[in-house]
Protein backbone atom coordinates (compact mmCIF):
# COMPACT_ATOMS: atom_id res chain seq x y z
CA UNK A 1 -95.40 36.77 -131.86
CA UNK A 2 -94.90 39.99 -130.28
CA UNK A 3 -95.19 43.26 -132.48
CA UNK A 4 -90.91 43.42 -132.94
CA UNK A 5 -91.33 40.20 -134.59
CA UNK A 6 -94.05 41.64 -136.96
CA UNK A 7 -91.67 44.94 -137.84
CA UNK A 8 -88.90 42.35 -138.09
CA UNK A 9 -91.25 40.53 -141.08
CA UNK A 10 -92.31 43.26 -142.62
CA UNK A 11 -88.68 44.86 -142.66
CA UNK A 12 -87.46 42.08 -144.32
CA UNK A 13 -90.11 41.54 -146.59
CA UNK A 14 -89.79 45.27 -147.83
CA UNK A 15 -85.71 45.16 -148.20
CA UNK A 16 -86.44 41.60 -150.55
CA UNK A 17 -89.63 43.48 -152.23
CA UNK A 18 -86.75 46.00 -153.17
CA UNK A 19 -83.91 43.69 -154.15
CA UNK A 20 -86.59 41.53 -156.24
CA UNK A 21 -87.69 45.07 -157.98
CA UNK A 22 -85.03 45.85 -158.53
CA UNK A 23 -84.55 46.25 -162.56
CA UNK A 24 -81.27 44.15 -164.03
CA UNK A 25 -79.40 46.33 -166.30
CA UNK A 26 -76.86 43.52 -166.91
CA UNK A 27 -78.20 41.05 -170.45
CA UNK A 28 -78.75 37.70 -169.59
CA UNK A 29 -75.65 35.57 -170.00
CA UNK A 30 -76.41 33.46 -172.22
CA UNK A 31 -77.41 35.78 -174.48
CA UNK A 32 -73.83 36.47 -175.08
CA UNK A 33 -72.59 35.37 -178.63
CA UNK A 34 -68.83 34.68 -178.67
CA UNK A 35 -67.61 35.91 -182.40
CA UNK A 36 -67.60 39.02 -184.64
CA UNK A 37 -70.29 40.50 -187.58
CA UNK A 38 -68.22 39.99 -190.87
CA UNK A 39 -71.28 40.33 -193.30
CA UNK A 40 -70.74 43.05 -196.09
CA UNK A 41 -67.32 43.10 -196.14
CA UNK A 42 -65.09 43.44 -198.96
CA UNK A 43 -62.50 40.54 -199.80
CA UNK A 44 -59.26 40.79 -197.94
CA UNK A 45 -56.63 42.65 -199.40
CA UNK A 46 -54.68 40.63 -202.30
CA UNK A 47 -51.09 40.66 -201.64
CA UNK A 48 -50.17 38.94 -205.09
CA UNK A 49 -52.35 42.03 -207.35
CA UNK A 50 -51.77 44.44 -205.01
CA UNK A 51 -55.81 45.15 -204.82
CA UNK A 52 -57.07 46.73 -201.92
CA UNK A 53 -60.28 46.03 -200.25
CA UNK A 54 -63.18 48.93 -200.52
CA UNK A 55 -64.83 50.59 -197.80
CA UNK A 56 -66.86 48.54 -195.64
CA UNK A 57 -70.45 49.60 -195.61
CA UNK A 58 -72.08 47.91 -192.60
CA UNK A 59 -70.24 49.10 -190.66
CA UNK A 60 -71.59 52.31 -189.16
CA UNK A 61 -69.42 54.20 -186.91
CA UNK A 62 -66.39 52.50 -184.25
CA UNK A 63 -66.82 53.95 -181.05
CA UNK A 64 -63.89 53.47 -178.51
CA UNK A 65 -63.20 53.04 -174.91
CA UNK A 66 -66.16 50.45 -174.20
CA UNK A 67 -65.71 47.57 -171.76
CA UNK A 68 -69.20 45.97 -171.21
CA UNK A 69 -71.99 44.48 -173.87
CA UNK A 70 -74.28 46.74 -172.23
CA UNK A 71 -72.03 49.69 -173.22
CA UNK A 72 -72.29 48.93 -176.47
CA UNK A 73 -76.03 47.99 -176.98
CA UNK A 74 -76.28 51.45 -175.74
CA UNK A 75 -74.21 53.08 -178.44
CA UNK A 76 -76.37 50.76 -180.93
CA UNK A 77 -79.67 52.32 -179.82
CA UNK A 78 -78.29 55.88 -180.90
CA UNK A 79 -77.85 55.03 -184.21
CA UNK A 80 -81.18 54.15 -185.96
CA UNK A 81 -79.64 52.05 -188.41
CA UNK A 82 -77.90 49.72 -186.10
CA UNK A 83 -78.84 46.64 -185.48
CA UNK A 84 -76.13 44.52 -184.81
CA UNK A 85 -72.67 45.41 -182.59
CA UNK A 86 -69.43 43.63 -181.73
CA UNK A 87 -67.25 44.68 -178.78
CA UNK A 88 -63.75 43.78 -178.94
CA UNK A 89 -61.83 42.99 -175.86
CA UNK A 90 -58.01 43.03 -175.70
CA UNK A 91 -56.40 39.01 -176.07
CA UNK A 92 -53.01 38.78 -177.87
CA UNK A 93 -54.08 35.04 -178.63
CA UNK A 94 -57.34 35.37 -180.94
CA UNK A 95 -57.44 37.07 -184.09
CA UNK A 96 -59.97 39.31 -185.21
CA UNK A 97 -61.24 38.72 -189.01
CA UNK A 98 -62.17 42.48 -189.02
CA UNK A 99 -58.60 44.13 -187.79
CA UNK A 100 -56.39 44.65 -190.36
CA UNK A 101 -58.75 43.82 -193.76
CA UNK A 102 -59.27 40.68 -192.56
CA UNK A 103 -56.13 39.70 -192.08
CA UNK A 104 -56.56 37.81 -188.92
CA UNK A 105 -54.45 40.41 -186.29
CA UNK A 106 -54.59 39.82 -182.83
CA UNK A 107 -57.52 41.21 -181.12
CA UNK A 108 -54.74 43.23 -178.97
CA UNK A 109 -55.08 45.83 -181.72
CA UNK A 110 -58.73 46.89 -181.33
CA UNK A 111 -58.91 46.34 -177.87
CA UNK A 112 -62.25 48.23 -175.84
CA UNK A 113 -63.96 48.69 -178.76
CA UNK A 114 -67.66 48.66 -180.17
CA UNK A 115 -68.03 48.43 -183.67
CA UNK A 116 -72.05 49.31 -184.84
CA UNK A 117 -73.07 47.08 -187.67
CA UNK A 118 -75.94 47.61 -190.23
CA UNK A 119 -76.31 43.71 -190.48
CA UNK A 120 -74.70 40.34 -189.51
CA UNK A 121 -75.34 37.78 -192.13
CA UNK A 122 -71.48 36.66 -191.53
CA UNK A 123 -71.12 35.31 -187.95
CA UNK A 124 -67.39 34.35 -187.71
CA UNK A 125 -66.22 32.68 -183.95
CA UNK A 126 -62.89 31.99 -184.54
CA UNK A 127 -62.22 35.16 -182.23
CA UNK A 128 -63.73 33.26 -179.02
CA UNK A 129 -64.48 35.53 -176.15
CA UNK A 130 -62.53 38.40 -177.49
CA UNK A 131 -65.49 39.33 -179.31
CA UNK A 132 -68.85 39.68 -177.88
CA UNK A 133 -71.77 40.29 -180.31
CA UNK A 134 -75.22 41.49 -179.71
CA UNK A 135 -78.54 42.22 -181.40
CA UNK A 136 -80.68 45.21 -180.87
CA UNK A 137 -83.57 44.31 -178.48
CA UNK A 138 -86.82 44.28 -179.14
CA UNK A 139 -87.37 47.57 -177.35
CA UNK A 140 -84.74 49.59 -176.84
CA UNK A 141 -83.32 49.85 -173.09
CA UNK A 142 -83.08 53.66 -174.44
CA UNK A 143 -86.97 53.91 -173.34
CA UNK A 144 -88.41 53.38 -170.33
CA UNK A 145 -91.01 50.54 -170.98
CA UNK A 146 -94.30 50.01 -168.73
CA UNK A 147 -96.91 47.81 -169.06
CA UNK A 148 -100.66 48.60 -169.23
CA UNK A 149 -103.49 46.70 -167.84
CA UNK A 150 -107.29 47.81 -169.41
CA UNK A 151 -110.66 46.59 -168.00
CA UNK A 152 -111.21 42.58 -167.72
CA UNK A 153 -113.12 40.85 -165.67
CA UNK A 154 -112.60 40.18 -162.14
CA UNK A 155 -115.73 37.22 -162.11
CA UNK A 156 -118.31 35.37 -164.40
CA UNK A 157 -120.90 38.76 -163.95
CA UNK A 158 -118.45 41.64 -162.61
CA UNK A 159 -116.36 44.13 -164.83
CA UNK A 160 -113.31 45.65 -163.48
CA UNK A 161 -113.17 49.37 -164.20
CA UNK A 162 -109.34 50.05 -163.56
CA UNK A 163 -106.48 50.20 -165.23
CA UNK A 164 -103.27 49.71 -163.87
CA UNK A 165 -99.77 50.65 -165.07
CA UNK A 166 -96.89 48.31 -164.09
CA UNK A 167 -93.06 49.99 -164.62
CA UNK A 168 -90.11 47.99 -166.09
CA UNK A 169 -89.53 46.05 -163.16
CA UNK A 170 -93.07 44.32 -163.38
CA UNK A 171 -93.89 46.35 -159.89
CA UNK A 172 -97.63 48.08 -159.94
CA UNK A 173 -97.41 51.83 -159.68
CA UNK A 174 -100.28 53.56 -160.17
CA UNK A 175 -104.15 52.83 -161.56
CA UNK A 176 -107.13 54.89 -163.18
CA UNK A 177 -110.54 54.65 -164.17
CA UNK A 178 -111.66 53.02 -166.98
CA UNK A 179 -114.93 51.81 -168.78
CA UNK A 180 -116.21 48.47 -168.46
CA UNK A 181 -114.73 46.28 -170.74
CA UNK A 182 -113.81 42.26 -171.96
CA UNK A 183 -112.22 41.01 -175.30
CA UNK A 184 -110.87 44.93 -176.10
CA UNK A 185 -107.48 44.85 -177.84
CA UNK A 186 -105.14 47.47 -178.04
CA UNK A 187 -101.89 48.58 -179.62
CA UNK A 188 -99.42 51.41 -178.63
CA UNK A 189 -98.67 53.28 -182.08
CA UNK A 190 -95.36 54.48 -182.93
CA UNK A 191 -94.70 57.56 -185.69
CA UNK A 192 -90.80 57.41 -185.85
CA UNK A 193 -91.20 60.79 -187.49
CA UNK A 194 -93.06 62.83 -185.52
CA UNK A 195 -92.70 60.94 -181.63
CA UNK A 196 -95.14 63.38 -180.47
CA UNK A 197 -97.73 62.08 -182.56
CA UNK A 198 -97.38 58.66 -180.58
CA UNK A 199 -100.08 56.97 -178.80
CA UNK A 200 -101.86 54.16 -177.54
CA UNK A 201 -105.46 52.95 -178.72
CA UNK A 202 -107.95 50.30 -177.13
CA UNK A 203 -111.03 49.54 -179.26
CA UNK A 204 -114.11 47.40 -179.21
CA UNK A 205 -114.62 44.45 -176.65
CA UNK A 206 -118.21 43.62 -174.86
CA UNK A 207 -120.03 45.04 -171.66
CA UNK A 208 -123.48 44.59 -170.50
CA UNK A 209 -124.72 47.66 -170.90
CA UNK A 210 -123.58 48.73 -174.33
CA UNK A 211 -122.67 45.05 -175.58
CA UNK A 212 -120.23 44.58 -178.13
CA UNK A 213 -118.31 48.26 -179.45
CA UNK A 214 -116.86 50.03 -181.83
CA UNK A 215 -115.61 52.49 -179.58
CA UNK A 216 -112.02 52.99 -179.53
CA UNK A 217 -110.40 55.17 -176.44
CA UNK A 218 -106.74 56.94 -177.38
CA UNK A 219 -104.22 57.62 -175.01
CA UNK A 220 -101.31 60.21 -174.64
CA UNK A 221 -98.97 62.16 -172.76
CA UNK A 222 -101.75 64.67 -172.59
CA UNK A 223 -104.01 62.12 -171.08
CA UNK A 224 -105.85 58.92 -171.00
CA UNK A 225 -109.19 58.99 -172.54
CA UNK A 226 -110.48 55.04 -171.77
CA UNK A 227 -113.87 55.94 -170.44
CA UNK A 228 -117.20 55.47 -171.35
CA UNK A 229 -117.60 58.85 -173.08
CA UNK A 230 -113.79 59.66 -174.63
CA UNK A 231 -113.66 63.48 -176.01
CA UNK A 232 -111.64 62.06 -178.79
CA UNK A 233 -113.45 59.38 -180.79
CA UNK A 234 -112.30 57.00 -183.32
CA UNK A 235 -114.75 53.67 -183.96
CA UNK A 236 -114.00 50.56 -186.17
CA UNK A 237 -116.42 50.05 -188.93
CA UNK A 238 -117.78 47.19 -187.07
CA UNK A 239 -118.62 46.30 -183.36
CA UNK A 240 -116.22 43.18 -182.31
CA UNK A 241 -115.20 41.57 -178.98
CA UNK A 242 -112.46 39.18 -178.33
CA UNK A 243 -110.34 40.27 -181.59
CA UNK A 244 -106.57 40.56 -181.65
CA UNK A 245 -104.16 43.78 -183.25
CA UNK A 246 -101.12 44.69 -183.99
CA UNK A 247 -98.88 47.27 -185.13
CA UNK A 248 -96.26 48.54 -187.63
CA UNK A 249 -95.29 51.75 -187.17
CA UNK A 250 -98.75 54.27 -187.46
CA UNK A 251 -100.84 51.52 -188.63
CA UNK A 252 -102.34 48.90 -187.05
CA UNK A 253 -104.80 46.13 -187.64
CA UNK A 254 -107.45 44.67 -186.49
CA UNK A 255 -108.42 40.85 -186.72
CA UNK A 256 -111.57 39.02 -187.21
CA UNK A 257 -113.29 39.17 -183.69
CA UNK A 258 -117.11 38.51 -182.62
CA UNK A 259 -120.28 39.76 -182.49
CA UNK A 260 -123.68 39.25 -182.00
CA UNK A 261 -124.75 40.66 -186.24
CA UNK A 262 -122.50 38.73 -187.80
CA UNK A 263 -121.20 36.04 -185.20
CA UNK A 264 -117.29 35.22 -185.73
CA UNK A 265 -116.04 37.86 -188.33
CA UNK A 266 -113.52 36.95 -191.12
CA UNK A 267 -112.71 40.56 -192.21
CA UNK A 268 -109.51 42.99 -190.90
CA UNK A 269 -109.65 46.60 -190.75
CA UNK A 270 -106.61 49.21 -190.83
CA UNK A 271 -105.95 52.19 -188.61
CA UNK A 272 -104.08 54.97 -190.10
CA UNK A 273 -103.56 56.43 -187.03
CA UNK A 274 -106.56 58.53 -187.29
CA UNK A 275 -109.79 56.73 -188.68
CA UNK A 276 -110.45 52.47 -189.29
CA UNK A 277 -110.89 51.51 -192.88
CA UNK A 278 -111.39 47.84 -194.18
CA UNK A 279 -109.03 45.97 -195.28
CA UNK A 280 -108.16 44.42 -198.96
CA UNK A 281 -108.17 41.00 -197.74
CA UNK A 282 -109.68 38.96 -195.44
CA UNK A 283 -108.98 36.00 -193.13
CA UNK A 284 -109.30 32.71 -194.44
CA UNK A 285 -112.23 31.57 -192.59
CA UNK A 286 -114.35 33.45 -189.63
CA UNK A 287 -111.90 33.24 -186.07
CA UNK A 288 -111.91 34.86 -182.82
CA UNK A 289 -109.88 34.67 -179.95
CA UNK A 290 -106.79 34.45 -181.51
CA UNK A 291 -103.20 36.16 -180.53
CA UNK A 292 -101.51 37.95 -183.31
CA UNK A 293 -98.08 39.53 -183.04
CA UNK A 294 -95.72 41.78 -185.13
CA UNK A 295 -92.28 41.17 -185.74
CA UNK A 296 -89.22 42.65 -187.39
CA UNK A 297 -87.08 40.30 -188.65
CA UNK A 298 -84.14 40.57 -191.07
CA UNK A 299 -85.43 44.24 -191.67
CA UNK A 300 -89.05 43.06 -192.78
CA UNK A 301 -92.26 43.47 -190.80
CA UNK A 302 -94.67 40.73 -190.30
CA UNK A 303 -97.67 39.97 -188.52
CA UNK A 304 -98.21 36.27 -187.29
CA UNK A 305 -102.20 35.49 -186.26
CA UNK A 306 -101.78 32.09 -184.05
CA UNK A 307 -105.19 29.53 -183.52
CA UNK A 308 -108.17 30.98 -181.83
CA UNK A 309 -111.87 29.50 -182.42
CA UNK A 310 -114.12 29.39 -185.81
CA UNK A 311 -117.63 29.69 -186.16
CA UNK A 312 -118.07 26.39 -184.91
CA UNK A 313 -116.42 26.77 -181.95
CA UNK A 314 -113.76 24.53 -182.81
CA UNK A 315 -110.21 25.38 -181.99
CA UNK A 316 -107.83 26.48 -185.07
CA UNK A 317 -104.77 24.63 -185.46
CA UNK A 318 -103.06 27.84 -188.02
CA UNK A 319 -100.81 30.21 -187.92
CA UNK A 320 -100.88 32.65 -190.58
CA UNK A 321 -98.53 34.59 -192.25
CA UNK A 322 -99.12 38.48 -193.16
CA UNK A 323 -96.58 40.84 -195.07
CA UNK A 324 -96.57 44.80 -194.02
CA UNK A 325 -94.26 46.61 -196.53
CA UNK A 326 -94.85 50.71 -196.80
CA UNK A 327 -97.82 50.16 -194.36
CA UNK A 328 -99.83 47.68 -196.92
CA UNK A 329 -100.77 44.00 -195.42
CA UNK A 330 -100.85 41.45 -198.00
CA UNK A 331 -100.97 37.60 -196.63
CA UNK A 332 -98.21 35.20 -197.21
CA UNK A 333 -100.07 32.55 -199.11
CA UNK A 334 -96.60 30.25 -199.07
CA UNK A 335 -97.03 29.99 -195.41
CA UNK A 336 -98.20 26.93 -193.89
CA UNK A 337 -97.70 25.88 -190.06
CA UNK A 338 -99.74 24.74 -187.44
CA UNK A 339 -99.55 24.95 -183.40
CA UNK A 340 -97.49 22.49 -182.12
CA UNK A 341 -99.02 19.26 -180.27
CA UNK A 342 -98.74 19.25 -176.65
CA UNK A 343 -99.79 15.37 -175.90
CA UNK A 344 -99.64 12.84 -178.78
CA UNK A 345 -103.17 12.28 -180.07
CA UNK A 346 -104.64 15.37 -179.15
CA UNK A 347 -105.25 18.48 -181.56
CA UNK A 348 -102.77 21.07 -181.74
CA UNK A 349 -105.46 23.82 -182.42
CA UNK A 350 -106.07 25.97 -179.17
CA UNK A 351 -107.19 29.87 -178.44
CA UNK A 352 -106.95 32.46 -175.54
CA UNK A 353 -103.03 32.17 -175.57
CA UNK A 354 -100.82 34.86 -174.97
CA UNK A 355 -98.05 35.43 -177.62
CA UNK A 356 -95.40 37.75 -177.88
CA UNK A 357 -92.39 38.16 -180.37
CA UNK A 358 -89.11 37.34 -178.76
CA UNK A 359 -85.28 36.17 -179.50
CA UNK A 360 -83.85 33.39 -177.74
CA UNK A 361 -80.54 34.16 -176.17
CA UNK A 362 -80.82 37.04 -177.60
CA UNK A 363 -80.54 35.96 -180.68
CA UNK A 364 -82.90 34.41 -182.93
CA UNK A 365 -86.21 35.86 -183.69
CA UNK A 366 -89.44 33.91 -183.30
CA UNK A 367 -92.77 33.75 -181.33
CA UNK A 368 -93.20 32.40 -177.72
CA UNK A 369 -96.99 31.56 -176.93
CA UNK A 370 -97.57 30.57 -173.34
CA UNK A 371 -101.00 28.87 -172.40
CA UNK A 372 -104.43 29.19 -173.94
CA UNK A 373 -107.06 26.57 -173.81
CA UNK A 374 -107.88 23.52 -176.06
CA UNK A 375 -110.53 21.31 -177.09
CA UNK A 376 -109.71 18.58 -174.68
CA UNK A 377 -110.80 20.88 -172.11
CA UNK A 378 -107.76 22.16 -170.34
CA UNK A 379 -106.44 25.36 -169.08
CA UNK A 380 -103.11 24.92 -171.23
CA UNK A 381 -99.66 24.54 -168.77
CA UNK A 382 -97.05 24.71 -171.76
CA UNK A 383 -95.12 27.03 -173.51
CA UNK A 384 -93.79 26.81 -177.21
CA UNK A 385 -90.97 29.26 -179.02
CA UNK A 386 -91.35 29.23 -182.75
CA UNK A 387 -88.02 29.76 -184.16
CA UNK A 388 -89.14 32.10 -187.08
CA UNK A 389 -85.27 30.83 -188.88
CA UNK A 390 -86.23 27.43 -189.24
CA UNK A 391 -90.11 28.12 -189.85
CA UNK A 392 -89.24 30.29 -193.19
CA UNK A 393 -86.93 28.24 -194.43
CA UNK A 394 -89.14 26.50 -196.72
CA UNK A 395 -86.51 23.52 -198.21
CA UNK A 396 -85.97 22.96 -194.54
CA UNK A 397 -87.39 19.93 -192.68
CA UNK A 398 -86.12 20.92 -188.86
CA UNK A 399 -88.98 21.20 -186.72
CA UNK A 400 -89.22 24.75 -185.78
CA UNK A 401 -91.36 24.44 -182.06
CA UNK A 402 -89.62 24.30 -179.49
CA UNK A 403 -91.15 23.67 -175.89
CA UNK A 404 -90.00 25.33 -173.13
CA UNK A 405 -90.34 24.94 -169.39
CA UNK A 406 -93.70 24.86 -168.11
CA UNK A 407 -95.39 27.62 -166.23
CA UNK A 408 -95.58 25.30 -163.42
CA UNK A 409 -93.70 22.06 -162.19
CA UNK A 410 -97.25 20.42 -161.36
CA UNK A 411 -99.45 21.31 -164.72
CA UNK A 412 -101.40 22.91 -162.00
CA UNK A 413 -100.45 26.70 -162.66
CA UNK A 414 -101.94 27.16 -166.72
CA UNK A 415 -104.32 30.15 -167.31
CA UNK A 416 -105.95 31.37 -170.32
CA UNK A 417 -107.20 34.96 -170.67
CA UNK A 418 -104.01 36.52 -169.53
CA UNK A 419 -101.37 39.51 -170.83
CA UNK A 420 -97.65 38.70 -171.65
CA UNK A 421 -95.00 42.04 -171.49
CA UNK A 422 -91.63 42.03 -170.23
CA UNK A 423 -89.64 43.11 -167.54
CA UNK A 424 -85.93 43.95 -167.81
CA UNK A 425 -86.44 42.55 -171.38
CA UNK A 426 -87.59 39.19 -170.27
CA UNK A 427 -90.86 37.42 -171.21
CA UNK A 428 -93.70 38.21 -168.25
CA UNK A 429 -96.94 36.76 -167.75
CA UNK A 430 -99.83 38.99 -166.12
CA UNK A 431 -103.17 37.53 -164.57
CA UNK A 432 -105.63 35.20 -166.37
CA UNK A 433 -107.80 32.18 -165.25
CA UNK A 434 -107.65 29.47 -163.57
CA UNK A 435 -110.92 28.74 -162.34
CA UNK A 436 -110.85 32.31 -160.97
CA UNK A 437 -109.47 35.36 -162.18
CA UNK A 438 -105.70 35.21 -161.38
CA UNK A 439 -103.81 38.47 -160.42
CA UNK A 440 -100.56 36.57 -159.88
CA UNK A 441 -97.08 37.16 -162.48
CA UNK A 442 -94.72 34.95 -163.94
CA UNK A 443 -91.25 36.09 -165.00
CA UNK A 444 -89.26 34.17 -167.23
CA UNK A 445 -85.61 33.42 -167.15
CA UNK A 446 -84.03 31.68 -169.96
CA UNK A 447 -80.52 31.28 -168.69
CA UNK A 448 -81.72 29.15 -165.90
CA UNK A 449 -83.50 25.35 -166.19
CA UNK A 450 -84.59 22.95 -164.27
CA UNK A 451 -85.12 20.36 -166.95
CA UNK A 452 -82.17 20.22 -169.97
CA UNK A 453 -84.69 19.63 -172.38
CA UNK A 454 -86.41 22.05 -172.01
CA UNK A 455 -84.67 26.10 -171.34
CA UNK A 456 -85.76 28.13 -169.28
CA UNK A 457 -87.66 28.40 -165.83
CA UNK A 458 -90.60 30.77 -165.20
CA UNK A 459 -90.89 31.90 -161.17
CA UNK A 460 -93.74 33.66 -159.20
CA UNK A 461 -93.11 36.86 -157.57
CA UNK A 462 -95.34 37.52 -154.62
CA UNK A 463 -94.36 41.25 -154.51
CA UNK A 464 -95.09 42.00 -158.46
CA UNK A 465 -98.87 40.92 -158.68
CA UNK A 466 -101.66 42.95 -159.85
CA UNK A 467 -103.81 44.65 -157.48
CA UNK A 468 -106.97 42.56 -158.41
CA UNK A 469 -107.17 39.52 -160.24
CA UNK A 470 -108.58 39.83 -163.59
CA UNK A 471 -108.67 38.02 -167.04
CA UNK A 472 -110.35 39.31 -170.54
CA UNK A 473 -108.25 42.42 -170.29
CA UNK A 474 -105.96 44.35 -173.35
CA UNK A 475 -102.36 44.82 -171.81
CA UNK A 476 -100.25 46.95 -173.66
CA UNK A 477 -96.48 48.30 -173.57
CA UNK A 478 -95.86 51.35 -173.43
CA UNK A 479 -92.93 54.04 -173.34
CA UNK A 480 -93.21 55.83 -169.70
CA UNK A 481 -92.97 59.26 -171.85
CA UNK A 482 -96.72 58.13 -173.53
CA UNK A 483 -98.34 57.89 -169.79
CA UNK A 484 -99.19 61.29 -168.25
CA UNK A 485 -98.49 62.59 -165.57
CA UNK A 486 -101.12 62.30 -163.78
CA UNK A 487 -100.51 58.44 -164.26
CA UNK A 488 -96.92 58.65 -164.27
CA UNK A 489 -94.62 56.20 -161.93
CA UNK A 490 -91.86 57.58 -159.47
């Protein structure tokens, strides 16, 4: 092939490396919910007595001349106590419960309109398609989310002492120096009053030369300080390696972990946002290698630690159950579940996953875990959403796993070791093994399937990979504002 052929390649491949990174502004469609939020409000108004409703309190402010869902998830993410939001589109046919005091008008009278709602216990359909209602995301399309990638491993023996920074389309942007690291975890920490207190820490793991750590590096807009000598120090109490954390606001915790004093640790410590202190409680039995994940849900916070390995090095089956109200963790001793079974006969207990909290279409709340490896000796293919409705409701006996498509269509593409953030608010899968370090991404859309029973389809993108393949890293989202600009994406 002559060179015009290899411009003629690599022009195309650049105009579909810029149509693939492209980010989607548009929501998935079938996260669209057909009906209206009717939760809070006051009986309709009684005719015969003459009574008239009262005010409507969930509802937070009507904003008018909106045509799309995206307009109005927008509006939503400018008021912080919206969570919920209902456009209404003009349709003489339908009625609309919330026109009129609930007296069923025709949507024609509140036509381009986004109504902000404080909840939405009340989900009322009969207004079809002239209604479109929406939950706030996860993280709000108001920020500009990236994705962090710290240390890892890029073999059995080497380190990799990068990290990278990959923007909201999942493309890599820029990298930096970092210290040698495995089994760090990391959180990005959030002060709702004071934004400018915000940043992200990345504590402990293992390296040769200093073995396991208590080290914690902090990063800002000022700077990133993940080096082997930070100028701003905070330690845990305790050295650990291959731990997981999470975070509620300016605390975060730490869970159990390894190292080589104490072996597998059973204890949790709490960062205030400036020093580690130990915890009240502990875990019920030594673990490391576990995933744990925060989630908001029906305005509560929770934390959700998922399998991992005890001190026997057999694989945990449990998923436990921890309470954060006013920034005290208290565990939820009337929670029992365990992982879900991937082949009949085998244990359900595995570790290394990747777990993240997420809403199916958009809707309702629970915990996707994608891979991992189990005691059959397997680098783990499947991927399970734990629908958090059904898993609370204790009188329930629904079954609240449900398995979605696998990573691959030949149980040939699991890893273990790897990241999970999102892209365009959709699930994404970074690196990992598979007997090598992986540096290849998986984004996952829900609206498409190849299989009905199971939603979903993940796809490789050959233009969004990581620059080296690595596993045993922390990965971390982030607001772009927290990255400096020395880091910063175009």
């Amino acid at each position: 092939m002559g060179n015009k052929g290899h411009l003629y390649i690599l022009f195309i491949g650049l105009i579909q490396q810029c149509i693939e990174g492209a980010l989607n502004t548009e929501l998935p469609k079938c996260w669209k919910q057909y009906g209206e939020c009717l939760d809070l409000n006051e009986r309709p108004l009684d005719l015969v007595n003459k009574i008239k409703p009262k005010e409507n309190k969930n509802i937070i402010r009507v904003v008018q001349n909106k045509y799309t869902q995206e307009e109005c998830l927008s509006e939503c993410e400018m008021s912080p106590e919206c969570q919920f939001y209902t456009l209404y589109s003009p349709d003489k046919l339908k009625n609309c419960s919330l026109v009129g005091f609930n007296l069923g008008n025709t949507c024609q009278r509140i036509e381009n309109v986004c109504v902000l709602h404080r909840k939405c216990s009340v989900f009322d359909q009969n207004c079809g398609k002239a209604c479109t209602t929406g939950q706030r995301l996860i993280e709000d399309r108001s920020e500009s989310w990236h994705t962090l990638v710290l240390g890892g491993k890029v073999s059995n023996t080497q380190f990799e002492k990068t990290g990278e920074i990959l923007d909201e389309s999942g493309t890599i942007c820029n990298s930096f120096p970092v210290d040698e690291m495995e089994g760090a975890a990391g959180v990005f920490i959030h002060d709702i009053n004071d934004p400018t207190k915000d940043h992200v820490i990345v504590c402990g793991g293992w390296n040769s030369a200093n073995k396991y750590m208590k080290k914690c590096g902090i990063g800002r807009s000022t700077g990133f300080d993940f080096g082997e000598n930070p100028t701003e120090v905070v330690n845990l109490l305790k050295e650990r390696g291959f731990f997981s954390m999470a975070a509620v606001g300016t605390k975060a915790f730490a869970f159990g972990g390894y190292n080589t004093v104490t072996g597998m640790l059973n204890d949790i410590e709490e960062y205030d946002g400036t020093t580690w202190s130990a915890s009240t409680i502990t875990l019920p039995s030594p673990r490391s290698h576990t995933c744990a994940v925060h989630v908001r849900m029906n305005q509560k916070d929770m934390i959700y630690l998922l399998g991992g390995w005890d001190d026997k090095i057999n694989f945990l089956p449990d998923v436990l159950k921890f309470d954060v109200v006013d920034g005290v963790l208290s565990k939820d001793s009337s929670f029992s579940l365990n992982l879900p079974v991937d082949i009949e006969g085998v244990s359900p207990g595995r570790a290394d996953m990747a777990c993240m909290h997420y809403r199916m279409k958009g809707w309702n709340d629970g915990i996707l875990i994608t891979g991992g490896y189990r005691s059959s000796g397997a680098w783990l293919n499947t991927v399970w959403f734990l629908d958090l409705t059904i898993a609370l409701n204790q009188s329930g006996t629904a079954n609240p796993w449900i398995r979605l498509n696998d990573l691959s269509k030949n149980f040939d593409g699991g890893r273990h070791y790897h990241g999970m953030s999102t892209t365009a608010g959709q699930p994404w899968i970074i690196g990992g093994w598979n007997n090598g370090p992986l540096k290849s991404t998986l984004s996952y859309f829900e609206c498409e399937t190849e299989d009905i029973t199971r939603p979903g389809i993940w796809k490789s993108n050959k233009f969004k990979t990581l620059k080296v393949g690595r596993e045993k890293f922390a990965s971390i989202s982030v607001p772009k504002r927290i990255i400096p600009n020395a880091q910063l994406c175009n």
